[in-house]
N, C-alpha and C. Protein backbone atom coordinates (compact mmCIF):
# COMPACT_ATOMS: atom_id res chain seq x y z
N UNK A 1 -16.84 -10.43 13.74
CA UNK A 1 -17.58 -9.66 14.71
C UNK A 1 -16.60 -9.17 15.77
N UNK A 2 -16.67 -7.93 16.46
CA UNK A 2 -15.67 -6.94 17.16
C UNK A 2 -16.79 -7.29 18.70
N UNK A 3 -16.04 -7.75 19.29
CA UNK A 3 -17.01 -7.54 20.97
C UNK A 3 -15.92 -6.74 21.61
N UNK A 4 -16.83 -5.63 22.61
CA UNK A 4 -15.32 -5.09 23.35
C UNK A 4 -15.74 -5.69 25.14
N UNK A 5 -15.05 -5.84 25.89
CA UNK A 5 -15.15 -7.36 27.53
C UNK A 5 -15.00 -5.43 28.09
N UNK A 6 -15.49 -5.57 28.98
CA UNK A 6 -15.08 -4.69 30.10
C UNK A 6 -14.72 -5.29 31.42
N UNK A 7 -13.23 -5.46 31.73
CA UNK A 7 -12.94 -6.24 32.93
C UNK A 7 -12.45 -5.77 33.93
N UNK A 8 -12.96 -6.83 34.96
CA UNK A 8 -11.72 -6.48 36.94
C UNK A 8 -10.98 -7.03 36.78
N UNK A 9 -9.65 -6.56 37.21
CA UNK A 9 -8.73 -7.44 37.53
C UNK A 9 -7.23 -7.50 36.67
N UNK A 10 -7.30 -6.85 35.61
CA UNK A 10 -6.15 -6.29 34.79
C UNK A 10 -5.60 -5.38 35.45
N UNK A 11 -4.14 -5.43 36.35
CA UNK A 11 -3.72 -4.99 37.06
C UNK A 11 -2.13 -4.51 36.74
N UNK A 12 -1.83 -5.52 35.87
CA UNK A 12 -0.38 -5.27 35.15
C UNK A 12 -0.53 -5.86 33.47
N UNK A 13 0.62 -5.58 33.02
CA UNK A 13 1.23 -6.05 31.79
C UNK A 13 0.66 -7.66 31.92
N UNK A 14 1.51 -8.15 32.52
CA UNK A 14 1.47 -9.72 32.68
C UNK A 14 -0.31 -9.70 32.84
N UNK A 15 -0.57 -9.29 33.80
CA UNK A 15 -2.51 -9.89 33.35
C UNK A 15 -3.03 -9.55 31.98
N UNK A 16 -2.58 -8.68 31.69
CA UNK A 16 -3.40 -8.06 30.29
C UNK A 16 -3.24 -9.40 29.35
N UNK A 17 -1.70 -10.11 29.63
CA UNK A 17 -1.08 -10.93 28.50
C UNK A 17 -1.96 -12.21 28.56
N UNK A 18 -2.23 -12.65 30.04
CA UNK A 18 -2.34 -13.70 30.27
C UNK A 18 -3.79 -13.80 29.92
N UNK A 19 -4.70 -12.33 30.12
CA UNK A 19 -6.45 -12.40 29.40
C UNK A 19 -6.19 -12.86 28.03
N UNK A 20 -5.05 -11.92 27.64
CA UNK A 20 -5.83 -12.12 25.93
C UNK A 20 -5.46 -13.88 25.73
N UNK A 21 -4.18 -14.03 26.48
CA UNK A 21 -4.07 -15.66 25.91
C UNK A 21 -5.35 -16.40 26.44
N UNK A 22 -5.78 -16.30 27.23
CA UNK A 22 -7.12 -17.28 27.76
C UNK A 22 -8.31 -16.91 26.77
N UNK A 23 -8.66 -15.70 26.40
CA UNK A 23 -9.26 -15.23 25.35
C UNK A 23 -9.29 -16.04 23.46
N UNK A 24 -7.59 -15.84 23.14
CA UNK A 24 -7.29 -16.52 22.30
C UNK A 24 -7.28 -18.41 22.14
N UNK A 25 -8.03 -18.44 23.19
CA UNK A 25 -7.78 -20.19 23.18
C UNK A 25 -9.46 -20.72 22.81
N UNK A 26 -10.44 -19.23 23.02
CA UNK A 26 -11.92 -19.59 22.55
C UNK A 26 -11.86 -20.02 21.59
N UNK A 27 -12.63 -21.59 20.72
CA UNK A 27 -12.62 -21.85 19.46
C UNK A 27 -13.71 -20.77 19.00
N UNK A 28 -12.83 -19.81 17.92
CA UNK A 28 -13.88 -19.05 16.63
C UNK A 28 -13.27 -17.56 17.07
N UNK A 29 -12.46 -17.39 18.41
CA UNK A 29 -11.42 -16.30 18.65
C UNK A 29 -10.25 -15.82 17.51
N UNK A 30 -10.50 -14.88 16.61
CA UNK A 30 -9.43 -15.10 15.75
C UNK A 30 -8.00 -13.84 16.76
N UNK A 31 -8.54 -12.88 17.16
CA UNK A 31 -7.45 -12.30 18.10
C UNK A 31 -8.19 -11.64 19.32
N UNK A 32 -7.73 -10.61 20.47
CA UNK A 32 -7.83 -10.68 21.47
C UNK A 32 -6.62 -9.53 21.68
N UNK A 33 -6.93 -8.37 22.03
CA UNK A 33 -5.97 -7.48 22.56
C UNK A 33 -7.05 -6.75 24.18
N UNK A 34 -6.37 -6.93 25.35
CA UNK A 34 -6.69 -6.41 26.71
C UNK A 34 -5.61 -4.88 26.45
N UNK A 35 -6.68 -3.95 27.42
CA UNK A 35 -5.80 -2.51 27.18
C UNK A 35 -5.64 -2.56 28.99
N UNK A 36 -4.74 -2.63 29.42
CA UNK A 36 -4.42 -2.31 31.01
C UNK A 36 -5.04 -0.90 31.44
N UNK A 37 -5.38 0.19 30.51
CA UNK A 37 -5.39 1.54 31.36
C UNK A 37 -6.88 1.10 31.51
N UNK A 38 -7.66 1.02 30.46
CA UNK A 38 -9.02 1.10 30.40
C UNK A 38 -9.63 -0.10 30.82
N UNK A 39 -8.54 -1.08 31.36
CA UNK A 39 -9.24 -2.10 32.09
C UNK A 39 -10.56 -3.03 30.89
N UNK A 40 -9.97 -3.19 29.59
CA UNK A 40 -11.26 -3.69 28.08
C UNK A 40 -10.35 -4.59 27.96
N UNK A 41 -10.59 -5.31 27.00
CA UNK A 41 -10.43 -6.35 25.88
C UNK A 41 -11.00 -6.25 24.75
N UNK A 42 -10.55 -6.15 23.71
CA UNK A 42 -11.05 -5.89 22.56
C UNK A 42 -10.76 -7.38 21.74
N UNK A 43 -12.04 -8.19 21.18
CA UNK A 43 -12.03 -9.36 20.71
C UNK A 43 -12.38 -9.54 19.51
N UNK A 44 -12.10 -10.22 18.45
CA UNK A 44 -12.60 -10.57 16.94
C UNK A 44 -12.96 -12.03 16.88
N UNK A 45 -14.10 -12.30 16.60
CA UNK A 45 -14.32 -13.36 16.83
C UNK A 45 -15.55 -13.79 15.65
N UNK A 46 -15.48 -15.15 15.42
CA UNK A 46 -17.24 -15.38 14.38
C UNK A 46 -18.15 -15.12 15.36
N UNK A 47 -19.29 -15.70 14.97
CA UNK A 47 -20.72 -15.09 14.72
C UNK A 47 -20.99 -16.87 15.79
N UNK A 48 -19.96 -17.87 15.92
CA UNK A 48 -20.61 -18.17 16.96
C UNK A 48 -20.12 -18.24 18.25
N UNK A 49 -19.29 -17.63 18.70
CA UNK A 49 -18.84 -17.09 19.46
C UNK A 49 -19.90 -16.79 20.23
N UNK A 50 -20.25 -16.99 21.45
CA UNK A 50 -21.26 -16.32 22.92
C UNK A 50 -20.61 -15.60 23.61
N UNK A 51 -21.21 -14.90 24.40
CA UNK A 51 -20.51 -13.91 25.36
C UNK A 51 -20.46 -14.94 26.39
N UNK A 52 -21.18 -15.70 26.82
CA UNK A 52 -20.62 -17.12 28.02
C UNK A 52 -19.66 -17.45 27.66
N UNK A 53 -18.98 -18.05 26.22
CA UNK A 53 -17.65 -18.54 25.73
C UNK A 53 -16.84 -17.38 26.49
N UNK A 54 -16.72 -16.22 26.11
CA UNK A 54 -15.73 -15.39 26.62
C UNK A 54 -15.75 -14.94 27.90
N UNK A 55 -16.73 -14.87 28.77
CA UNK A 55 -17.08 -14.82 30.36
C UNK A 55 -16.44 -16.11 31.07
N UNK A 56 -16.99 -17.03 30.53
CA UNK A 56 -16.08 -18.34 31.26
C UNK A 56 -14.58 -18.56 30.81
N UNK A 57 -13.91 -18.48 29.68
CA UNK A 57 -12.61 -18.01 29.40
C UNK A 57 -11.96 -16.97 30.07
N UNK A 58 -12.75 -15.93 30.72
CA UNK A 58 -11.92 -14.51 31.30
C UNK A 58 -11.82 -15.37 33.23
N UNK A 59 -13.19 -15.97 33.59
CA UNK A 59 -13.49 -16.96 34.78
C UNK A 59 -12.24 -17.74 34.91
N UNK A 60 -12.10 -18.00 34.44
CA UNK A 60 -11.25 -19.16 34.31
C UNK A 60 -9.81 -18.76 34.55
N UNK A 61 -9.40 -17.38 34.22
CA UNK A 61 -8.48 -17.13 34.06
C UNK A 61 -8.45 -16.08 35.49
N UNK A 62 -9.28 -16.20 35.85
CA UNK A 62 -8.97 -14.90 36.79
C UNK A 62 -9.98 -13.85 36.93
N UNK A 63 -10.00 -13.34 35.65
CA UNK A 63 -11.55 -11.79 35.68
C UNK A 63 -12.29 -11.93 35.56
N UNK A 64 -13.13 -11.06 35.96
CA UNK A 64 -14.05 -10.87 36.13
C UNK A 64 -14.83 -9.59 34.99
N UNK A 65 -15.83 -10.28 33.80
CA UNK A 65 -16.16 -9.54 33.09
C UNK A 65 -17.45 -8.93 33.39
N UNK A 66 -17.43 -7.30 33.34
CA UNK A 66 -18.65 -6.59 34.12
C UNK A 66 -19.66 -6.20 32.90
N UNK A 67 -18.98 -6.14 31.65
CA UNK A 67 -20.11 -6.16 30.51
C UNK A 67 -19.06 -6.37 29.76
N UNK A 68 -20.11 -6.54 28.41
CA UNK A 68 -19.89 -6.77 26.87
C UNK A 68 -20.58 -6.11 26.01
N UNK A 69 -20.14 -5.37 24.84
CA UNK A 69 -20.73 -5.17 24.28
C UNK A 69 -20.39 -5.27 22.31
């Protein structure tokens, strides 16, 4: 399953790196690429994966996710 995060707070290189690693540490996350211009995250993940799993993973790290879809 493809979720794309729409986030605050991706401000440089280094944040983009440091989402997807907090991203990639969700169990059932298989990858995780953040785009700095468009301020997204683009995630692959199973089917049980929640959007709370990845809201409190982005929390945690710093951002702030304004949707998912």
């Amino acid at each position: 399953m493809k979720k794309t995060l729409k986030v605050n707070g991706i401000h440089c290189r280094n944040c983009a790196t440091y989402l997807e690693k907090a991203l990639k540490g969700v169990p059932g996350v298989t990858s995780a690429s953040a785009d700095l211009p468009t301020e997204s995250a683009v995630v692959e993940c199973g089917d049980n994966v929640t959007d709370d799993m990845l809201k409190d993973a982005s929390n945690r790290a710093g951002f702030e996710v304004v949707s998912i879809s």
